[in-house]
C-alpha atoms as a PDB file:
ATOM      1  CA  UNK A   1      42.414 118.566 120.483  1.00  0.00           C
ATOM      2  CA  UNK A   2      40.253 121.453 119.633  1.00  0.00           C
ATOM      3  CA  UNK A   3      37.080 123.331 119.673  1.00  0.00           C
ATOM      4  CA  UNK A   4      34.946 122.470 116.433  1.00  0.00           C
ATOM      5  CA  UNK A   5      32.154 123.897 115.169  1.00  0.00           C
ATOM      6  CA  UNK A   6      29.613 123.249 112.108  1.00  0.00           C
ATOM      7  CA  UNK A   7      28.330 125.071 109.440  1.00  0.00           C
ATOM      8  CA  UNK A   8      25.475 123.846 106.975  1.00  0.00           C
ATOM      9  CA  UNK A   9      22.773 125.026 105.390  1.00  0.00           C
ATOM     10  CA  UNK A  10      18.959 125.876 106.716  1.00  0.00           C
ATOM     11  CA  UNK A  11      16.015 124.994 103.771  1.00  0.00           C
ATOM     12  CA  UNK A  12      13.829 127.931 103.803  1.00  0.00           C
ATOM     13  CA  UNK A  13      11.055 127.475 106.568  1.00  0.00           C
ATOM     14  CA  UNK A  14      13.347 124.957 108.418  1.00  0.00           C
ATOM     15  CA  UNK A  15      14.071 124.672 112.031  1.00  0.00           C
ATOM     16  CA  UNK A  16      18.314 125.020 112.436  1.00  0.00           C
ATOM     17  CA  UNK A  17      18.349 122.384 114.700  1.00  0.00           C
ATOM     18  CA  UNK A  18      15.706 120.208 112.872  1.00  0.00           C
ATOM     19  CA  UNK A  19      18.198 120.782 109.500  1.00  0.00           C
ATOM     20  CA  UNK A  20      21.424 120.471 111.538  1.00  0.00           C
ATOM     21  CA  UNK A  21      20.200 117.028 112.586  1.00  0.00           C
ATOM     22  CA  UNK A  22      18.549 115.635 109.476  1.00  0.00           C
ATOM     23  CA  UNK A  23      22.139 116.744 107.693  1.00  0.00           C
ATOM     24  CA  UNK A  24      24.172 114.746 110.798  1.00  0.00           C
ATOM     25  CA  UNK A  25      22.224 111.986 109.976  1.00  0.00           C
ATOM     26  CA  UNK A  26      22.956 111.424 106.451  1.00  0.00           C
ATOM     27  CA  UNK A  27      26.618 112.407 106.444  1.00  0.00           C
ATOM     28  CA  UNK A  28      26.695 109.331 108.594  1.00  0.00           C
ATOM     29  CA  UNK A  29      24.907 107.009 107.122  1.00  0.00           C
ATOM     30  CA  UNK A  30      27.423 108.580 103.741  1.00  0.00           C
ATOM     31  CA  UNK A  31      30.307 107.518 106.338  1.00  0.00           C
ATOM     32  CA  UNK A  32      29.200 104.056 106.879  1.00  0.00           C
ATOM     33  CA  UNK A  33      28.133 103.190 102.954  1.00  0.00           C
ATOM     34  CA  UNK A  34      31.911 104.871 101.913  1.00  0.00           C
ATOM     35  CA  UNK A  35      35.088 102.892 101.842  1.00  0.00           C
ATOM     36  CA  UNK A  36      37.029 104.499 104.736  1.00  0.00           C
ATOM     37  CA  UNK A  37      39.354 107.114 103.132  1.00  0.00           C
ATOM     38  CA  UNK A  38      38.017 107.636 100.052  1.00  0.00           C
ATOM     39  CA  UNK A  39      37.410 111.142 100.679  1.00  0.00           C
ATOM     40  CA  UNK A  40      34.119 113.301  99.146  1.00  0.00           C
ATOM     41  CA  UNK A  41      32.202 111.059  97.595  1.00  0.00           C
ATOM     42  CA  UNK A  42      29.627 112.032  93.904  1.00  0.00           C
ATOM     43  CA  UNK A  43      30.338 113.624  91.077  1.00  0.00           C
ATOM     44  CA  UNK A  44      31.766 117.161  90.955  1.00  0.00           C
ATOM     45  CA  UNK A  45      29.266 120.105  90.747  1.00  0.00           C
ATOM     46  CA  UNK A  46      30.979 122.865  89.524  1.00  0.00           C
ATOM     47  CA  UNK A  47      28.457 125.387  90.705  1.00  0.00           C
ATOM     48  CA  UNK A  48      29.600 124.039  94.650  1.00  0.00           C
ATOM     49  CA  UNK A  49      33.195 124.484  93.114  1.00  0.00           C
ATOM     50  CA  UNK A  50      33.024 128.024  92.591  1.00  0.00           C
ATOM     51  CA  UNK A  51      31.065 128.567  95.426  1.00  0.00           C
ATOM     52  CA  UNK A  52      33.388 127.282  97.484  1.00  0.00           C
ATOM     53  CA  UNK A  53      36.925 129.085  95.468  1.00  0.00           C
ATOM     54  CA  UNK A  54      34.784 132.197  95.562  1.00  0.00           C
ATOM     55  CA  UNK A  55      34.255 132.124  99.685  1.00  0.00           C
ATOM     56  CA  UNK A  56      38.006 130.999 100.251  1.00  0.00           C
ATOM     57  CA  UNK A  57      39.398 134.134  97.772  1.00  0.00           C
ATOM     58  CA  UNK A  58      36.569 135.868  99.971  1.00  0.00           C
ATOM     59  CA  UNK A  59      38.329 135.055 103.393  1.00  0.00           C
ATOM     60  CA  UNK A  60      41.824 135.125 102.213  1.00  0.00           C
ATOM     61  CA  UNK A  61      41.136 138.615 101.040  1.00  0.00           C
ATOM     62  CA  UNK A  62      39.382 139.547 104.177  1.00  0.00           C
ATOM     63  CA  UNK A  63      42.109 137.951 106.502  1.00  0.00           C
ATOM     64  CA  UNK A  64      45.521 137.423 104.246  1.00  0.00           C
ATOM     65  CA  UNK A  65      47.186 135.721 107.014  1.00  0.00           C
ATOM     66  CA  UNK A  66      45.037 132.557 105.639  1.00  0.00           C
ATOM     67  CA  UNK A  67      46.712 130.402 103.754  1.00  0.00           C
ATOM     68  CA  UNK A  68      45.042 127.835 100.956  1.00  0.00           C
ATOM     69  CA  UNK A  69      46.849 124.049 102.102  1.00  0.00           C
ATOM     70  CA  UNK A  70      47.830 122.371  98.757  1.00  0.00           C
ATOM     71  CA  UNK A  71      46.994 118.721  98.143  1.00  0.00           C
ATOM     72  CA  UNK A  72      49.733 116.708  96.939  1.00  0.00           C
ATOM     73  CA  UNK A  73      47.400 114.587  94.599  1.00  0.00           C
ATOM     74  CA  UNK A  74      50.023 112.957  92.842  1.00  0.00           C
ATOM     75  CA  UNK A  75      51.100 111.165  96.090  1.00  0.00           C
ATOM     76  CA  UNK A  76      47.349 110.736  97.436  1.00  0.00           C
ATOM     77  CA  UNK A  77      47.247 108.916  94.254  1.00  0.00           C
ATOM     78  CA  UNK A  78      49.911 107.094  94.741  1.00  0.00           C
ATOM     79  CA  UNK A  79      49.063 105.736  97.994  1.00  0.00           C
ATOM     80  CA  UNK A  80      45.693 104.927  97.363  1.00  0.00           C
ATOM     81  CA  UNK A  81      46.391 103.434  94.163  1.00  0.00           C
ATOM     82  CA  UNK A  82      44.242 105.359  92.193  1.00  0.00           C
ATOM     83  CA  UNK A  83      45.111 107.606  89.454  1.00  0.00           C
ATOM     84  CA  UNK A  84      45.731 111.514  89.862  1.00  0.00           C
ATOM     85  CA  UNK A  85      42.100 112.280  88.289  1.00  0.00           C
ATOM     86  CA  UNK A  86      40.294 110.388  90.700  1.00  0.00           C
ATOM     87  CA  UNK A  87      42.087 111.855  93.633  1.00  0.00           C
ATOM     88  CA  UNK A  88      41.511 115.308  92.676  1.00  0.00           C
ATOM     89  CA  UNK A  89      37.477 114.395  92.453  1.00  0.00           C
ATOM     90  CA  UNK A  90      38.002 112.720  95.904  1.00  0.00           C
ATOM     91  CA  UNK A  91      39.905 115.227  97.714  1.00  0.00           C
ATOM     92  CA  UNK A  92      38.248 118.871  96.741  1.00  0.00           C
ATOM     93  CA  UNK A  93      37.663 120.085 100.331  1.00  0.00           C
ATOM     94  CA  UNK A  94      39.713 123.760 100.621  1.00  0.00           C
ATOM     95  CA  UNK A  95      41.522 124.355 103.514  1.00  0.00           C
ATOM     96  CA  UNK A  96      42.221 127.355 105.184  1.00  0.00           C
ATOM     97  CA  UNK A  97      44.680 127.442 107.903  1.00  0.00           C
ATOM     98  CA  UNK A  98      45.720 130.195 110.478  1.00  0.00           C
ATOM     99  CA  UNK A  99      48.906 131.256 112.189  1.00  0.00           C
ATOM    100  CA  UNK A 100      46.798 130.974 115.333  1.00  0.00           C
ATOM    101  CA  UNK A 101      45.888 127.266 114.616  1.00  0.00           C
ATOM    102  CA  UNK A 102      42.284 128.363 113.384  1.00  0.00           C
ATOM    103  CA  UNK A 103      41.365 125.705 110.579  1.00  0.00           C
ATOM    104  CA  UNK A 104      38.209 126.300 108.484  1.00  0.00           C
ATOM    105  CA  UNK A 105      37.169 123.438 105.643  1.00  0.00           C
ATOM    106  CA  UNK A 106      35.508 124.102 102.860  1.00  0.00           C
ATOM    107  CA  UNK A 107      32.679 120.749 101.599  1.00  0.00           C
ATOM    108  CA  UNK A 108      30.683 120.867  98.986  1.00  0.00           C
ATOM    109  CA  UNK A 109      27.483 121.851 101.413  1.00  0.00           C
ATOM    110  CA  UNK A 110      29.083 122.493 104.592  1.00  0.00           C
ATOM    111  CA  UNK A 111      32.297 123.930 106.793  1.00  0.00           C
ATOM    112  CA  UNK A 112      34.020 123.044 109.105  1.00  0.00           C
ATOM    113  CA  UNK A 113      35.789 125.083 111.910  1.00  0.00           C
ATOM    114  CA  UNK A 114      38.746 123.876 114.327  1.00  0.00           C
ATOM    115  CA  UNK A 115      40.229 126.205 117.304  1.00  0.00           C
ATOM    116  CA  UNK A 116      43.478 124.390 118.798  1.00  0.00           C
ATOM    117  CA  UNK A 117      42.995 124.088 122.487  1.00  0.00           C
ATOM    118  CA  UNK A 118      46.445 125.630 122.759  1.00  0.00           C
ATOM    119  CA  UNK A 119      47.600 128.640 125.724  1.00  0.00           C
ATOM    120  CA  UNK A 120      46.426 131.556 125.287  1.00  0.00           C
ATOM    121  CA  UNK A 121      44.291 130.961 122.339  1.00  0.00           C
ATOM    122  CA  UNK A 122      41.738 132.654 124.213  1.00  0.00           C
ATOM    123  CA  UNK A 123      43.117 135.932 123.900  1.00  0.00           C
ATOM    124  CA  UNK A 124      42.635 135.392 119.754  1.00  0.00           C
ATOM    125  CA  UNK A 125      39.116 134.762 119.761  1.00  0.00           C
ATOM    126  CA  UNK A 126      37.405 137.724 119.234  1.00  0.00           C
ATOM    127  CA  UNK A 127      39.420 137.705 115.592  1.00  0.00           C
ATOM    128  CA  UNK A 128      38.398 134.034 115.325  1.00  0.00           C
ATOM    129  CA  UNK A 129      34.992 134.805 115.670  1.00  0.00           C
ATOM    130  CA  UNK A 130      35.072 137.738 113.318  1.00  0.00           C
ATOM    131  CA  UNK A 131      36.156 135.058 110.625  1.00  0.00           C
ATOM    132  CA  UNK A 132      33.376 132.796 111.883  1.00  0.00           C
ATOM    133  CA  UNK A 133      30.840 135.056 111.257  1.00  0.00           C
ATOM    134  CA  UNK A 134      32.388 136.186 107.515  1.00  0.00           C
ATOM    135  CA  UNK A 135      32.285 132.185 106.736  1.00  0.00           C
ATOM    136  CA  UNK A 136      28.856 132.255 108.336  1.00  0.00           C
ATOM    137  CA  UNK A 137      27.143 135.038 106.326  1.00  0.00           C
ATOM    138  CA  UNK A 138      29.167 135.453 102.978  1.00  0.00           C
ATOM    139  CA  UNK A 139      28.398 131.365 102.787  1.00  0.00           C
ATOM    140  CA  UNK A 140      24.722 131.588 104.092  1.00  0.00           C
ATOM    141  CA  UNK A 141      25.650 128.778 106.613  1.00  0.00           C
ATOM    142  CA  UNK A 142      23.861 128.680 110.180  1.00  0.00           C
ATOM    143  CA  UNK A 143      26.392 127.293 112.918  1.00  0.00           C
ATOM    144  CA  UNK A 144      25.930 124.048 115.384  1.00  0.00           C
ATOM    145  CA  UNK A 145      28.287 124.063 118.403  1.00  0.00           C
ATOM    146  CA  UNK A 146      28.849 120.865 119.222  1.00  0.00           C
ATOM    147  CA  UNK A 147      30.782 121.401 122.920  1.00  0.00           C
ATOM    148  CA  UNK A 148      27.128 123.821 123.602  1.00  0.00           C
ATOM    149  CA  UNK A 149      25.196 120.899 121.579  1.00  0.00           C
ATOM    150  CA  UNK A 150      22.955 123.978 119.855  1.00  0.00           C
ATOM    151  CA  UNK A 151      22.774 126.319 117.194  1.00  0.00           C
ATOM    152  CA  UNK A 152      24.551 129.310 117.509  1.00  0.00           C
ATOM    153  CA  UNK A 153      23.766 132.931 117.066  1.00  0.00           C
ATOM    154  CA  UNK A 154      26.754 134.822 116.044  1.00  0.00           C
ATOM    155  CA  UNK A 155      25.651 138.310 116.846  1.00  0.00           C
ATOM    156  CA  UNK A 156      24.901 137.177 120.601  1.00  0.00           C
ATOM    157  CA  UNK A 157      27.121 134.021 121.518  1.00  0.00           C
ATOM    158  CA  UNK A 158      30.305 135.101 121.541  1.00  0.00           C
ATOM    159  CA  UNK A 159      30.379 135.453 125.839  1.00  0.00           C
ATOM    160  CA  UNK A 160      29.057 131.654 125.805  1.00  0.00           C
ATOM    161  CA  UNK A 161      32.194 130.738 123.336  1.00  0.00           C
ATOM    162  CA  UNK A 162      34.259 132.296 124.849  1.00  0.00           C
ATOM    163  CA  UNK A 163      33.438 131.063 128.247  1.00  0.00           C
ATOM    164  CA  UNK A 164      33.077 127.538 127.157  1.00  0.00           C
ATOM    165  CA  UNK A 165      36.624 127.763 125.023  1.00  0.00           C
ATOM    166  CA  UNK A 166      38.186 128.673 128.318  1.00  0.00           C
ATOM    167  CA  UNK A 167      36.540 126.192 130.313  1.00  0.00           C
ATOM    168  CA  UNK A 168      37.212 123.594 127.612  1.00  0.00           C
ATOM    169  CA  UNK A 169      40.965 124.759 127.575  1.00  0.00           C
ATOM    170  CA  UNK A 170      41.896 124.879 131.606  1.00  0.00           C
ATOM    171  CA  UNK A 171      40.431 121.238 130.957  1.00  0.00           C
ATOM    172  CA  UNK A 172      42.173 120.044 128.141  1.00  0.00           C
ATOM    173  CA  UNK A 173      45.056 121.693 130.001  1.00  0.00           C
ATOM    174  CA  UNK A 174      45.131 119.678 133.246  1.00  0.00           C
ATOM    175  CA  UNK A 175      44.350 116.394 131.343  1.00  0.00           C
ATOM    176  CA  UNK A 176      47.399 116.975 130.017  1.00  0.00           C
ATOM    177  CA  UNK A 177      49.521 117.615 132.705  1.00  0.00           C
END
């Protein structure tokens, strides 16, 4: 279980919410026209491909303890009975993981963020949220919080996250138990 959040991208002019919504709504629809498990669907655009090396070298630089997890594409390839090729156009997300359990995904036009409900994670999230708002600017995203159900702003919001986190967590925590 953890705390997620959502980065995308704003069209000039756009309301965030208005573009977080519209972009919800077709990564759905994506969902239920896909074969389940067939990963990133389209052709490869190797200007999103740099983009997205270029802001992983950006955070691993920033924050070494990240570390880039490798896709074993030969297997994936394997088990889905495809061959190695089609795979790697599949499965192109980049994933950074944390020794704290912080996961951030790398799509094509988006990110994703994971925090581990796990004890004491609270007391890390002032450096989480220092990587959240690298991710957020260096990759001109704007940030939907799913658990607040808005947008949010990253030079104001950290009492709310952190707040809801630890609410979320002493939750999580006695369901648990």
């Amino acid at each position: 279980m953890s705390y997620d959040l959502n980065f995308f991208h704003v069209p000039q002019g756009m309301n965030p919410l208005t573009a977080y919504n519209g972009q919800t709504e077709e990564r759905e629809h994506k969902l239920l026209v896909r074969p389940c498990g067939s990963g990133s669907s389209g052709s490869i655009d190797p200007s999103k491909e740099v983009a997205k090396r270029r802001l992983a070298d950006l955070l691993i630089m920033r924050y070494p303890e990240f570390e880039i997890f490798q896709y074993d594409y030969r297997e994936i390839a394997k088990m889905k009975s495809i061959d190695e090729s089609e795979a790697r156009r599949r499965y192109r997300d980049i994933q950074l993981t944390h020794p704290s359990g912080l996961q951030i995904v790398l799509f094509d036009d988006t990110a994703a963020v994971t925090i581990p409900y796990w004890p004491n994670a609270t007391s890390s999230l002032s450096t989480a949220w220092e990587h959240l708002k690298t991710l957020a600017t260096e990759g001109e995203f704007s940030v939907h919080d799913p658990q607040l159900g808005r947008i949010l702003n990253l030079d104001t919001d950290l009492d709310i996250f952190r707040n809801t986190f630890s609410r979320m967590t002493r939750i999580v925590g006695q369901k648990l138990k």
